[in-house]
Structures are given as C-alpha cells and as structure tokens.
Protein backbone atom coordinates (compact mmCIF):
# COMPACT_ATOMS: atom_id res chain seq x y z
CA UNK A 1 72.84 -11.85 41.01
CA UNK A 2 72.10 -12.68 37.20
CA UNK A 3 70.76 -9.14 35.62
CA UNK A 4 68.80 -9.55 32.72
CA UNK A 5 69.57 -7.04 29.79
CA UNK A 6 66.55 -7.62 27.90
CA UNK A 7 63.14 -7.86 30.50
CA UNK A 8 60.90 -11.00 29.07
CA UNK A 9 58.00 -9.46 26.70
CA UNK A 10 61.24 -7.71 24.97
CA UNK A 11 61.41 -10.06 22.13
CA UNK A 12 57.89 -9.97 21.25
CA UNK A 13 56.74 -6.46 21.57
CA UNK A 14 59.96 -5.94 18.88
CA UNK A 15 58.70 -8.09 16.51
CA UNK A 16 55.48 -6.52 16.62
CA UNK A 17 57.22 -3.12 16.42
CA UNK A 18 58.79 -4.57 13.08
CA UNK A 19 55.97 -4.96 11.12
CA UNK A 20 54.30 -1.24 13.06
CA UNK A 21 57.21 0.26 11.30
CA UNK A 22 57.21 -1.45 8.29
CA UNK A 23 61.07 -3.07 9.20
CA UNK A 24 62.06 -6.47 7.55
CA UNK A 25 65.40 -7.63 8.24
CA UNK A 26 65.30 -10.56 9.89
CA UNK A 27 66.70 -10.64 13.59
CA UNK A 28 65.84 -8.87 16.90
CA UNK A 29 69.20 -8.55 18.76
CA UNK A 30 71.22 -8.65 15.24
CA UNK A 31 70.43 -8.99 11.85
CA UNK A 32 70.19 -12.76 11.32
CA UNK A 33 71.08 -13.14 7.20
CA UNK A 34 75.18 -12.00 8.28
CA UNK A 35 74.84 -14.26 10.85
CA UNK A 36 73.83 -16.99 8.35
CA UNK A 37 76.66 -16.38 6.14
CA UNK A 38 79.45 -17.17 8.87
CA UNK A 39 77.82 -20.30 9.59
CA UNK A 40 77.05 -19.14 13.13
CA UNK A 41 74.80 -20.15 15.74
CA UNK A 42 71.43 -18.75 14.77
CA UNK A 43 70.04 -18.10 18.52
CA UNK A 44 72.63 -14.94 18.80
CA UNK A 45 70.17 -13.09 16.93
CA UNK A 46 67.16 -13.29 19.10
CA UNK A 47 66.39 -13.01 23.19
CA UNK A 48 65.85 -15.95 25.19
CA UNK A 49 62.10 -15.84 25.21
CA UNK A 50 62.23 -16.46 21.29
CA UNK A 51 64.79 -19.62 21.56
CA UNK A 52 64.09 -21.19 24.37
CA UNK A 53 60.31 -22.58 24.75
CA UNK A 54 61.20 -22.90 28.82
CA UNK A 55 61.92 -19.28 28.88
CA UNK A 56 58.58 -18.08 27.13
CA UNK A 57 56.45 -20.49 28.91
CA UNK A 58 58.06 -19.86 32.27
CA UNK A 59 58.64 -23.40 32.74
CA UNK A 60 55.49 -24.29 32.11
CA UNK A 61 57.09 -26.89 29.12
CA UNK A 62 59.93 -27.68 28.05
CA UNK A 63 62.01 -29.86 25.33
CA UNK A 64 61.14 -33.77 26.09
CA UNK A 65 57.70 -32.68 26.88
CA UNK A 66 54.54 -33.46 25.13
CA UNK A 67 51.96 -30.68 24.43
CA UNK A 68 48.27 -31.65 25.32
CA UNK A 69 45.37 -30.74 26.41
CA UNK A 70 46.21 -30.07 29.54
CA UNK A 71 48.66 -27.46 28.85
CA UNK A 72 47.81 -26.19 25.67
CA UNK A 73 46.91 -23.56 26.91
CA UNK A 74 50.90 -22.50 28.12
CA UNK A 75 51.27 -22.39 24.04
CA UNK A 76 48.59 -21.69 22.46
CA UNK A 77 49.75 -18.31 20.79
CA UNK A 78 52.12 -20.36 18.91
CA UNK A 79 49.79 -22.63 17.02
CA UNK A 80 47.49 -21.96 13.90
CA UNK A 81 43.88 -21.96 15.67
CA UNK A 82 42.97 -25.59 13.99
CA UNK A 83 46.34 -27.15 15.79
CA UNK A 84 45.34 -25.88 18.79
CA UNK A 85 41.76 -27.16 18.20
CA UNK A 86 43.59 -30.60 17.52
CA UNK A 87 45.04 -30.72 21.05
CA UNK A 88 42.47 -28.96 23.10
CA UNK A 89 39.88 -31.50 21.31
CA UNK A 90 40.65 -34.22 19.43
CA UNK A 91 43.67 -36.06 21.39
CA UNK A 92 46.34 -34.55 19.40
CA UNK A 93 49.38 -34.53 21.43
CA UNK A 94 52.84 -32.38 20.11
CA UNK A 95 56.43 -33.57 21.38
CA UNK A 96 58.71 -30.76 22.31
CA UNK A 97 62.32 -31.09 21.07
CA UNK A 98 65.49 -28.44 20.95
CA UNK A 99 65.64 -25.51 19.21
CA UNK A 100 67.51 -25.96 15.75
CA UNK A 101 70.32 -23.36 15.71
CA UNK A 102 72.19 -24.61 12.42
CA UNK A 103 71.15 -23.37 9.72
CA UNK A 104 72.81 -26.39 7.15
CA UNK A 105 69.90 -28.35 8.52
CA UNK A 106 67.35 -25.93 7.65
CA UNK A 107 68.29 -26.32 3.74
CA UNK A 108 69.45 -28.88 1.28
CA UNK A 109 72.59 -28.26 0.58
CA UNK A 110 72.81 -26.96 -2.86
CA UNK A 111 69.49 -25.11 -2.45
CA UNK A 112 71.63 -23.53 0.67
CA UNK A 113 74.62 -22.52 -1.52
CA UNK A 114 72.48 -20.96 -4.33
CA UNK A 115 70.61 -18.42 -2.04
CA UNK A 116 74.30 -17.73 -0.50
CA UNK A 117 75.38 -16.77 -3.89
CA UNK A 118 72.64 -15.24 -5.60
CA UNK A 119 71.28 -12.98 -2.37
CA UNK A 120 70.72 -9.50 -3.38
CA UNK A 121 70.44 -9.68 -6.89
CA UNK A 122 66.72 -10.69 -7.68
CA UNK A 123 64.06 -8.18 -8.20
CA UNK A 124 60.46 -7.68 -9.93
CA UNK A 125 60.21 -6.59 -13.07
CA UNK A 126 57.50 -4.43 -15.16
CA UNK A 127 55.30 -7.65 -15.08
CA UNK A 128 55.43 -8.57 -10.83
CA UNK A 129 57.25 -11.56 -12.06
CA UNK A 130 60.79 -11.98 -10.72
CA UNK A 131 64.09 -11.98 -12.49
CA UNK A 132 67.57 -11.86 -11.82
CA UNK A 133 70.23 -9.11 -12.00
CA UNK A 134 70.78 -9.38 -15.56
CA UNK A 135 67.07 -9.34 -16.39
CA UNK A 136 66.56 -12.81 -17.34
CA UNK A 137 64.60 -15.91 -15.53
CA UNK A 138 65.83 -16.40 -11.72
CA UNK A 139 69.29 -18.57 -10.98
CA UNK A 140 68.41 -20.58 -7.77
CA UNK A 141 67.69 -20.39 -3.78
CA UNK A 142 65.51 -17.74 -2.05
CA UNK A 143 65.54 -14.76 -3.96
CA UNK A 144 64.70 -12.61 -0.81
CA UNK A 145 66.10 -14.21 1.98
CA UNK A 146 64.95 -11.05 4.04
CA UNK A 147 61.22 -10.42 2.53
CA UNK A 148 60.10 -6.96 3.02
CA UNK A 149 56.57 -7.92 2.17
CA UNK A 150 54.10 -10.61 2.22
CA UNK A 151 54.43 -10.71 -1.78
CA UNK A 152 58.41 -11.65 -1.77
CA UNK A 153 57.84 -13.96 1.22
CA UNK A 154 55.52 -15.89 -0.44
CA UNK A 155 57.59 -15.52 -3.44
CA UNK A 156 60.44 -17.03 -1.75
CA UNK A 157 58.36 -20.45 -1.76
CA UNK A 158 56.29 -20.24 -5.20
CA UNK A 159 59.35 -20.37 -7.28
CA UNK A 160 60.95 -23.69 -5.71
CA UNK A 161 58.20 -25.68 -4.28
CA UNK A 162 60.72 -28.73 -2.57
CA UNK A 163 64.26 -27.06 -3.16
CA UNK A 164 65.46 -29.01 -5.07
CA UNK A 165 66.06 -29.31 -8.85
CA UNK A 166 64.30 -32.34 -9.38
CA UNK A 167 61.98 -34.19 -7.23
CA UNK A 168 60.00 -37.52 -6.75
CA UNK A 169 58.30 -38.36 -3.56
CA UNK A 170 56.68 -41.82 -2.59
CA UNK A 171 53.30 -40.96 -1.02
CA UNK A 172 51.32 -42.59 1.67
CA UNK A 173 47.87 -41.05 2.29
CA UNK A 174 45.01 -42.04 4.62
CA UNK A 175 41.95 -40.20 4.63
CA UNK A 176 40.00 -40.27 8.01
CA UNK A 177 36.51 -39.18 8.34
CA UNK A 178 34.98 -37.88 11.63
CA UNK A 179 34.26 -41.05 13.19
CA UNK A 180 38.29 -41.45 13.13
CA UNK A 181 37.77 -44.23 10.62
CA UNK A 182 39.99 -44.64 7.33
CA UNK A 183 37.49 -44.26 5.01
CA UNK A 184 40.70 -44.08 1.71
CA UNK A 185 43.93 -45.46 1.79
CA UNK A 186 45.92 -44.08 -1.43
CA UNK A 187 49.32 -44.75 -2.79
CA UNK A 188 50.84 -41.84 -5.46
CA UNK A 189 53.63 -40.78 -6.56
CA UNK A 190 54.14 -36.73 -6.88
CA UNK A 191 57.24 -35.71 -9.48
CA UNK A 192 58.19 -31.79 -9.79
CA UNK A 193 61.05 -30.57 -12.37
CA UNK A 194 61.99 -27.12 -12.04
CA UNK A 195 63.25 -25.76 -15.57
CA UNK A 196 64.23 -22.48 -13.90
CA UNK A 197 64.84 -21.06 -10.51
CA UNK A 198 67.21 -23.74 -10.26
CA UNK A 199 69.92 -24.26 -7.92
CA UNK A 200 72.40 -25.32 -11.00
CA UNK A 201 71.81 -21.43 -12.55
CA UNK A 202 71.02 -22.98 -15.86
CA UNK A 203 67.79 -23.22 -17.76
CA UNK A 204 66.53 -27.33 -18.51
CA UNK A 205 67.05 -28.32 -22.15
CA UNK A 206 66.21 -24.50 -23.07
CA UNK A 207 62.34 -24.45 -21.10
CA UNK A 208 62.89 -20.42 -20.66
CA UNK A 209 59.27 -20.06 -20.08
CA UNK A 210 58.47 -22.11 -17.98
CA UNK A 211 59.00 -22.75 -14.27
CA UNK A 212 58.27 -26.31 -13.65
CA UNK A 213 56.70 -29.56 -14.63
CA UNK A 214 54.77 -31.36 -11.97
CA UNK A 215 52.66 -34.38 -12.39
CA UNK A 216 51.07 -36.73 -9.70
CA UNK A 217 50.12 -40.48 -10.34
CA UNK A 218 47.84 -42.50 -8.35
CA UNK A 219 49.14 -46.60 -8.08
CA UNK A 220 46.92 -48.13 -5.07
CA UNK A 221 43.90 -49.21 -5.12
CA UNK A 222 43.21 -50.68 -7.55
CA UNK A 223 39.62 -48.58 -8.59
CA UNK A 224 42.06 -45.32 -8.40
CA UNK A 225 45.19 -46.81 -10.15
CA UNK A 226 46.56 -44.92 -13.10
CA UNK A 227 44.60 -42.03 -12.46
CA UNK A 228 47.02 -39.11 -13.44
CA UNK A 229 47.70 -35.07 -13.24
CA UNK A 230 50.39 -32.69 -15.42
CA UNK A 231 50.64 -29.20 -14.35
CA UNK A 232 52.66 -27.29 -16.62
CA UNK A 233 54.00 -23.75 -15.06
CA UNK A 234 54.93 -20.95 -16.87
CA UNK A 235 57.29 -18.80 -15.04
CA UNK A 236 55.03 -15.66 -15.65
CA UNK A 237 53.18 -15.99 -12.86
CA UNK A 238 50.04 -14.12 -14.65
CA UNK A 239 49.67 -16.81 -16.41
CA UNK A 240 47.92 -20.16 -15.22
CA UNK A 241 49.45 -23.87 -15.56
CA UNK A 242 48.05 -26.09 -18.06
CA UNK A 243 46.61 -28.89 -16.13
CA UNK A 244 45.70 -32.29 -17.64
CA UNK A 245 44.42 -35.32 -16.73
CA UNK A 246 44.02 -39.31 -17.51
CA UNK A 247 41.54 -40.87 -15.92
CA UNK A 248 41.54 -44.84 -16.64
CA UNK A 249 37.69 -45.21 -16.98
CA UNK A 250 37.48 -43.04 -19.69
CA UNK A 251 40.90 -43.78 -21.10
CA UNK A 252 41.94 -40.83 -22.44
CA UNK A 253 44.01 -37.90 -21.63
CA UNK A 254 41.78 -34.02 -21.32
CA UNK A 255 42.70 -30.65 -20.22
CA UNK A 256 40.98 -29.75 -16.79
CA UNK A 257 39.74 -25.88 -16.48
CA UNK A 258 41.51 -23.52 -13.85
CA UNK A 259 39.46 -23.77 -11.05
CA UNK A 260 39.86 -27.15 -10.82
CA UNK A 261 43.08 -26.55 -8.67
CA UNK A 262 40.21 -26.02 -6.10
CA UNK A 263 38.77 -29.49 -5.66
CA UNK A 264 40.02 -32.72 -4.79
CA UNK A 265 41.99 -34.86 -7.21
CA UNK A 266 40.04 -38.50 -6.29
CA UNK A 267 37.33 -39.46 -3.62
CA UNK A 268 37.49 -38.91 -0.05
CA UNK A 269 40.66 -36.42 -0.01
CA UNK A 270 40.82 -32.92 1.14
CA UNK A 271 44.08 -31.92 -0.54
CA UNK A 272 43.69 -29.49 -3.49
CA UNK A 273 46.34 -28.73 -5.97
CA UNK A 274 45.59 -24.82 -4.77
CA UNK A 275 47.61 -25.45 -1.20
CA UNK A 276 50.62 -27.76 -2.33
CA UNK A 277 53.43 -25.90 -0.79
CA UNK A 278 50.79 -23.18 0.82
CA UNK A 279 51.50 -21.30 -2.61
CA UNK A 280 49.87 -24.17 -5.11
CA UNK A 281 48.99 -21.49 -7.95
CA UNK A 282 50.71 -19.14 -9.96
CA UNK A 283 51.83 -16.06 -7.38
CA UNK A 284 50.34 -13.52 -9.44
CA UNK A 285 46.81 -15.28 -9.46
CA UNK A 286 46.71 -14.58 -5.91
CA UNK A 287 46.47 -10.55 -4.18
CA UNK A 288 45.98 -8.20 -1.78
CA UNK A 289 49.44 -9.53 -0.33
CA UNK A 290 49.36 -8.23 3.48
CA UNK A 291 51.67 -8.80 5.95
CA UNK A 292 49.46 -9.21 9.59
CA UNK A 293 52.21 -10.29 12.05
CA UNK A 294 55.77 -11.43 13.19
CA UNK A 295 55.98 -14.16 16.19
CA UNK A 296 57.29 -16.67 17.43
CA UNK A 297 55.83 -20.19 16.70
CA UNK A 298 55.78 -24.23 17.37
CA UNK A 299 56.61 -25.97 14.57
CA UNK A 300 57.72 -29.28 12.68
CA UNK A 301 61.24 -28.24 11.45
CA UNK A 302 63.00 -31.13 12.31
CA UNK A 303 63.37 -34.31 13.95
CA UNK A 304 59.69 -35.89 11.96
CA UNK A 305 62.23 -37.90 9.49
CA UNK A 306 61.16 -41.79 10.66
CA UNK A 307 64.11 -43.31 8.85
CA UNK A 308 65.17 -45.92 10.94
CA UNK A 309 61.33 -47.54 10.72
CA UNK A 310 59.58 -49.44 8.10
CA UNK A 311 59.21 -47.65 5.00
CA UNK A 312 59.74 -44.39 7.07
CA UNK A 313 56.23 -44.71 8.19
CA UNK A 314 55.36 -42.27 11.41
CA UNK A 315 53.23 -44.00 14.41
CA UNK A 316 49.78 -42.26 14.53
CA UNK A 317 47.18 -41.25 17.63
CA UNK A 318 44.04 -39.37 18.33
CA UNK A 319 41.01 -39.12 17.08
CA UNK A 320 37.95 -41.38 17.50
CA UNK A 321 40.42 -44.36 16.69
CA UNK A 322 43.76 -43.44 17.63
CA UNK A 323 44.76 -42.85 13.75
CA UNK A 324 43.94 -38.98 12.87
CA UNK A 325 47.53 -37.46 13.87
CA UNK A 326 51.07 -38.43 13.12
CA UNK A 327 53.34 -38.33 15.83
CA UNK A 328 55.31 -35.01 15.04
CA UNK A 329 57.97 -33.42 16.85
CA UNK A 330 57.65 -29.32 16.91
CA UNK A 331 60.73 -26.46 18.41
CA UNK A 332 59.88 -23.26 19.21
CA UNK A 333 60.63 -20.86 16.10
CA UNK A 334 61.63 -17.66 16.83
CA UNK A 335 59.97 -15.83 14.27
CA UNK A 336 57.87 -16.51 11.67
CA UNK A 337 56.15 -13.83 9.27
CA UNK A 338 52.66 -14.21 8.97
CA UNK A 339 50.90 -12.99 5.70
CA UNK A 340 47.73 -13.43 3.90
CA UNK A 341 46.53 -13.42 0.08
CA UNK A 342 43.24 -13.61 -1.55
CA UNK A 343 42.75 -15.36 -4.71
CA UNK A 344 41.77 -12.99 -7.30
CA UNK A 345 42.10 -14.50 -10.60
CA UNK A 346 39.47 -17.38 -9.58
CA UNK A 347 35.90 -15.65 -9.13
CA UNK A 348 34.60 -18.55 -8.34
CA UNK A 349 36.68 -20.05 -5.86
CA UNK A 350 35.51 -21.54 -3.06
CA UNK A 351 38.75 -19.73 -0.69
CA UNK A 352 38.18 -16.10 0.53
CA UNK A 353 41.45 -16.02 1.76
CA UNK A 354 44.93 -17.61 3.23
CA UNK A 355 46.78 -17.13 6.22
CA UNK A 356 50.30 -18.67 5.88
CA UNK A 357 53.18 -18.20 8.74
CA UNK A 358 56.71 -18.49 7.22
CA UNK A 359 59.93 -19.86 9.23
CA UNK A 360 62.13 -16.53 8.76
CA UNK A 361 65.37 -18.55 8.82
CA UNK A 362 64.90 -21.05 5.88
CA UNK A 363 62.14 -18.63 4.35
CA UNK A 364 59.76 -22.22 4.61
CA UNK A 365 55.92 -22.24 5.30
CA UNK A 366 54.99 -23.79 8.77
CA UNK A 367 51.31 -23.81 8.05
CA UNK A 368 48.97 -22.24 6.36
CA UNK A 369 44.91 -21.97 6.36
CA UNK A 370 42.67 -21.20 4.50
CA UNK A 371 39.04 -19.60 5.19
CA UNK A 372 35.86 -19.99 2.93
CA UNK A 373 33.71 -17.23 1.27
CA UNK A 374 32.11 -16.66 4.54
CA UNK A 375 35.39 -15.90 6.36
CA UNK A 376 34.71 -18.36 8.28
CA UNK A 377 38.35 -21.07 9.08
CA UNK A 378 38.00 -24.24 6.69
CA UNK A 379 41.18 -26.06 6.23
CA UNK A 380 44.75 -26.26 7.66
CA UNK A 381 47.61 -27.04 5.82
CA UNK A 382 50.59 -28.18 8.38
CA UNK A 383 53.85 -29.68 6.70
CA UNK A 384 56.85 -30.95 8.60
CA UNK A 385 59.97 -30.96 7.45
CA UNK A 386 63.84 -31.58 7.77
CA UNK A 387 66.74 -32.93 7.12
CA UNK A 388 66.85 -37.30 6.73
CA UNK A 389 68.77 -37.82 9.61
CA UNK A 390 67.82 -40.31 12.24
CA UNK A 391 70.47 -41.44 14.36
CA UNK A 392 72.77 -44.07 11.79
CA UNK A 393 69.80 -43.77 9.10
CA UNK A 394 70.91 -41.02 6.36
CA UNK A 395 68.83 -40.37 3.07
CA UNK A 396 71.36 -38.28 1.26
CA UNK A 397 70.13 -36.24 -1.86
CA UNK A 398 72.33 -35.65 -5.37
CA UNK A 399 75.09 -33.31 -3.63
CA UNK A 400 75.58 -36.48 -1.50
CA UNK A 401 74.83 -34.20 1.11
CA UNK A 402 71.89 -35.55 3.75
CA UNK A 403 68.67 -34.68 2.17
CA UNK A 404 66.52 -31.82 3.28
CA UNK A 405 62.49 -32.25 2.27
CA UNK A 406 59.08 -32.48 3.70
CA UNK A 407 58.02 -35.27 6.04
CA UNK A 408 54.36 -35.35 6.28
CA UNK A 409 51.63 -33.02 5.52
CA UNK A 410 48.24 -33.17 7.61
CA UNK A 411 45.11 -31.12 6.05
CA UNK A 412 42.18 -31.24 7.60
CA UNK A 413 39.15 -29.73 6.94
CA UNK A 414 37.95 -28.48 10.19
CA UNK A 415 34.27 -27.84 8.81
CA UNK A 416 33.68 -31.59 7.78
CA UNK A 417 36.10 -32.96 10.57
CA UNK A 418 37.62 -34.96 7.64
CA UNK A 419 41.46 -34.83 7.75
CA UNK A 420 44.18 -36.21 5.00
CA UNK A 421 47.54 -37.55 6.07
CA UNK A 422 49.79 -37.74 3.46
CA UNK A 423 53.20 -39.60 4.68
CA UNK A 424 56.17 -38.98 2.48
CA UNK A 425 57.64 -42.64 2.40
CA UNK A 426 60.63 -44.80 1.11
CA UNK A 427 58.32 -46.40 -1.52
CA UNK A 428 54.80 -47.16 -2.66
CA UNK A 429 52.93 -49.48 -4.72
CA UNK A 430 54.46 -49.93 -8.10
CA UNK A 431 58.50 -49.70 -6.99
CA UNK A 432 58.25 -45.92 -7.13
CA UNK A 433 60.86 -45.01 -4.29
CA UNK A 434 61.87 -41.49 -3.53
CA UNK A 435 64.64 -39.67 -5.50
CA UNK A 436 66.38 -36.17 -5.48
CA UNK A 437 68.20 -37.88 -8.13
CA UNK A 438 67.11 -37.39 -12.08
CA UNK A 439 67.43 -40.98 -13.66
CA UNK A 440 67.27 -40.62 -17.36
CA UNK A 441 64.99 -38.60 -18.98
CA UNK A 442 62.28 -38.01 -16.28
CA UNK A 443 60.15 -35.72 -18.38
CA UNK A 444 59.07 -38.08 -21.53
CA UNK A 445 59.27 -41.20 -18.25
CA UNK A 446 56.78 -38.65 -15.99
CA UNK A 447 55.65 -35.39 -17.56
CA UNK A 448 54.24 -35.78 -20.65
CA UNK A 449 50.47 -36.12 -21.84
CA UNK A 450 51.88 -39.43 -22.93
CA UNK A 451 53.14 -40.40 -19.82
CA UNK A 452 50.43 -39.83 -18.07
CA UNK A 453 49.05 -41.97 -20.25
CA UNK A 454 51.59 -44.76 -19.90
CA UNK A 455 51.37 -44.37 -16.52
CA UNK A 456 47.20 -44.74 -15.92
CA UNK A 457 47.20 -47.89 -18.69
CA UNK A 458 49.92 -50.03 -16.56
C-alpha cells in the first residue's frame, strides 16, 4: 500500500494560506530559492498536485494531450478567464507538455548568474525606486527573487523587460478581426538597451539616470514603413519616458504626450506600449499594488521556440478561419503570484486596472489582463517564452549560452473580438534578424531622434 503524506487539496489550500498570512518565500514543501542555488530539481519543493498536471486533474489530462473544449473544463482554474474563453469558444486548442524542473532553462544565462550574485542586496529607497546595497542604481537579475509583495514582484520584471543587456527582436504580427480574417499584416523591428539593471553590473557609457532605451520601427507594408517610436526611461520610476515619434507622411520627428502609451502605435493593432512586458510604464506610475492570490497555473514556459521551421514561424488554428491562435505548448506551473495595479498617474486612461500572474521560479509574467473603466475584462496579454532549443536547432545568445526570450505574444481584445499575434521571428523585411548581440554602436544605429529618422526615410 502507497500512503500518501500530503492528502491532494494540500498544495493548494497552502498557497492560499501564504498569502492569508501574509508569507512569501517561495516553496510549499521547502523553500524553493536554496533549492535554486544547488542547481536542484525544482519539483522537491512542491506536492504532486502542483507538478504534475495528471495528479491535479485526476487523470483527466495529461502531458501529450491537447486542451479543448471538451475538457476545458478539467483546467479551467489554471487559465486567465479570456484563455479559457479561447478554448471553450473560439477553437483554441492548448498542447500539454512536461513540467520544466531546471531552472537554467527558465533564464538566460547571464541574467541567471546576476540574480545568483546580487540576491539579497536590493532594496527601495526614500523615493520607491530601487537601488542596490551601496545605494546606487541596481547591478543586474531579479532583485527580489522571493517578492513579498505585489510591488517587488512586479518590480522584478519592470527593471529588465527581456533579460538581457541588449536586445533586438524580428517581429511578425497579424492582426485578425472577428470574422477570423487578417485584416494587417506588419513587419517591425523592437530594440531595448538597458543602461542599468544590467547583468554586466556596470552603467552604459555613464547613462546613470536612465534605465533603458527602447525604440520600435515599422518595415512592411509599404503605407506603414518607416514609421518609428523612442522611449527613453529614466530609472526613477516617478518619472515618465520621453516618447517620440517619426511618422513618414509628415516627415518629421515629434514628442508624443504620456497617455499615448495607451493607444495603438498604427492601424488595426491592439498592442499598446502600456502592456509590453505586462509592466509597459514606469512602476511608480502605476498603484494600489495588491497581491489577490497564489496558484498553480498552465502556461507557455517552454517548448513554443519553432526553430527548426521557416523563419521560426509557429503553425496557427481557430477562429472563423483557422488563423487566430498560434499553436503553443503550456506545463502546469506550480505557483504563480497573482497581483493587480491601477494606473494612477494617467487620469485619463482608458485601464481601471491589471491583473498579472507571475511564474514564481523565474519571477516572469504568464499573462496579464487588463479591465476598462467599467471593470469590466478588455484585453489579455499572454507571452510564451523559453529557451531556443528545438531538437539540433540552437539560437545561442552573447554568453554563447542557448538563448532564453519570448516566443510569441497573443493580445486580444475580448470586447472587439480583435486579437494581435505578434511572432518573434529569425528576420523581417529589411534584413533586420534577431540579436542578443550589440553590433557597433546600436544607440546612434537605433535610438536616437535621428535614427528614427534614418530609419522612417529608408
């Protein structure tokens, strides 16, 4: 006879008792972060219920199984309500794969061995903003690998968007109306520098106060082409990033206000600035930090890397046309914090709130959403994510270390019925290809007014 030392709800009801009691380490049979540091098998810290998606279904599904309507229902705790609208409705279906239990595949590498070497020493200063031991700007990885509050959890993402030092990702997008029609088909190219928080511990060619460049350039078609975005960041995160913008027709570079991080950048998409990473605006523009929850969860954490196809392009399904979902491949998470913010430094934007659950282990958003000023659920904001591994095809990153980033991102705007795929590819109209590597001097090539520019007038 096999007896059971924890009974099956166990898992659960003490996650729910961690947030009752205002506990944050995460873990439920042992704390997980030690468990992290020895390079151990991360399912020793949890139950079987929280590891195994067999075991908390009951064998109802289980890895090599595809989630649809028909059994949705076995899992529908673990989805964000508009995924689980997806499947119950639309024809979304959701592969099942193994649990990840390694937690060098939950991290690029160098982004890995910063939070290693920097955890405990990061903490908020006078201002909410964070800083390191010695009081000056943060030195790299997750400050608080173990959040004790929505605030550093969300934190934990603001201050490093994609991980890695420097970034520039070849974009695929196709924007699908209701009808399951494309009605856009855009090709861009999104660039992010971090000048702190950096992995390396150093400070970019002396940019102390600020956090990060990002700009985002539009190369297909050819009505759209050369239309072009800079977002400068300070790293006081009171502040709010100067955002400017060249649009060809009127040939000239101007400064956008604020609030336009609340609308979308061309026609037909329904991807603001505001939910790039779940945390697209300064963290101290946003309040009322809350955490709501700890749970287990479905999500995309590995496995959606398509390397071994054409330009690393995902089949899609579902819909009216077969075309509104990528195929994605989701594990059960063990636990996930889940937290929401309201932004308060926009008055008049158009999001009440956000809800955003939060992969414990890598300290990575799963999805977020995001409700209008009625309350009422508007958008989703699902990323997946991984390391670019697929069988003999490797994408390796500047540690020459496989590369860790996001794979796709699906928002859709449940209101409307209007959804935005955007596929991170190989390459995109223009040669652009993606690069963890910096070649040259990437900020007067990609993150200047100037550039911008340069870049709308080719």
């Amino acid at each position: 006879m096999h007896i059971r030392k924890y009974d099956f709800n166990y898992g659960r009801r003490a996650l729910m008792e961690k947030v009752a009691k205002g506990a944050f380490a995460a873990g439920v049979l042992s704390p997980l972060w030690p468990i992290v540091a020895k390079g151990d098998n991360l399912a020793k810290a949890y139950p079987d219920e929280l590891v195994s998606i067999e075991a908390y279904t009951k064998g109802k599904i289980k890895p090599g199984d595809i989630v649809n309507a028909d059994n949705v229902e076995a899992v529908k705790d673990l989805l964000d309500p508009i995924a689980y609208q997806q499947v119950k409705t639309m024809g979304r279906h959701i592969n099942i794969v193994a649990p990840t239990t390694d937690i060098t595949k939950m991290f690029n590498y160098d982004f890995l061995q910063a939070t290693l070497r920097n955890k405990g020493k990061a903490h908020f200063d006078d201002t909410g903003n964070v800083v390191y031991e010695d009081g000056g700007p943060w030195r790299g990885g997750t400050p608080f690998p173990d959040p004790k509050d929505a605030k550093e959890a969300l934190t934990n993402i603001t201050l490093s968007w994609g991980r890695h030092d420097y970034s520039l990702y070849a974009i695929r997008d196709w924007d699908i109306q209701p009808s399951g029609e494309e009605a856009y088909q855009y090709d861009f190219v999104w660039a992010e520098l971090n000048t702190t928080a950096r992995t390396d511990g150093q400070v970019f060619q002396g940019m102390k106060d600020l956090l990060r460049l990002q700009s985002v350039w539009f190369t297909k078609p050819q009505d759209t082409a050369g239309t072009a975005f800079l977002s400068q960041w300070y790293y006081d995160q009171r502040k709010f990033p100067e955002l400017y913008g060249y649009l060809p027709a009127f040939k000239r570079v101007r400064q956008f206000p604020t609030n336009q991080r609340f609308e979308p950048l061309v026609p037909g998409i329904t991807f603001f600035l505001s939910d790039a990473w779940s945390s697209g605006d300064p963290m101290l523009t946003w309040g009322n930090f809350k955490t709501i929850g700890r749970q287990p969860m479905l999500g995309a954490i590995s496995g959606n890397w398509q390397g071994s196809r054409p330009n690393w392009e995902k089949a899609r399904h579902g819909g009216g046309k077969g075309k509104t979902f990528i195929d994605t491949y989701m594990e059960l998470i063990p636990e996930v914090i889940v937290l929401e913010a309201e932004p308060t430094g926009y008055p008049r934007a158009p999001v009440s709130k956000k809800r955003v659950w939060i992969d414990v282990r890598n300290n990575m958003y799963v999805a977020s959403v995001t409700y209008d000023r009625r309350g009422e659920v508007w958008k989703s904001f699902e990323t997946g994510s991984g390391q670019f591994v697929d069988g003999a095809a490797v994408f390796k990153d500047n540690s020459g270390h496989p590369a860790w980033s996001w794979t796709y991102v699906m928002v859709h705007d449940i209101q409307s019925n209007r959804m935005s795929i955007l596929s991170h590819v190989h390459q995109v109209t223009g040669g652009y290809t993606t690069t963890f590597n910096m070649d040259g001097d990437v900020v007067n090539k990609y993150m200047t007014s100037q550039a911008m520019q340069r870049l709308g007038s080719v």
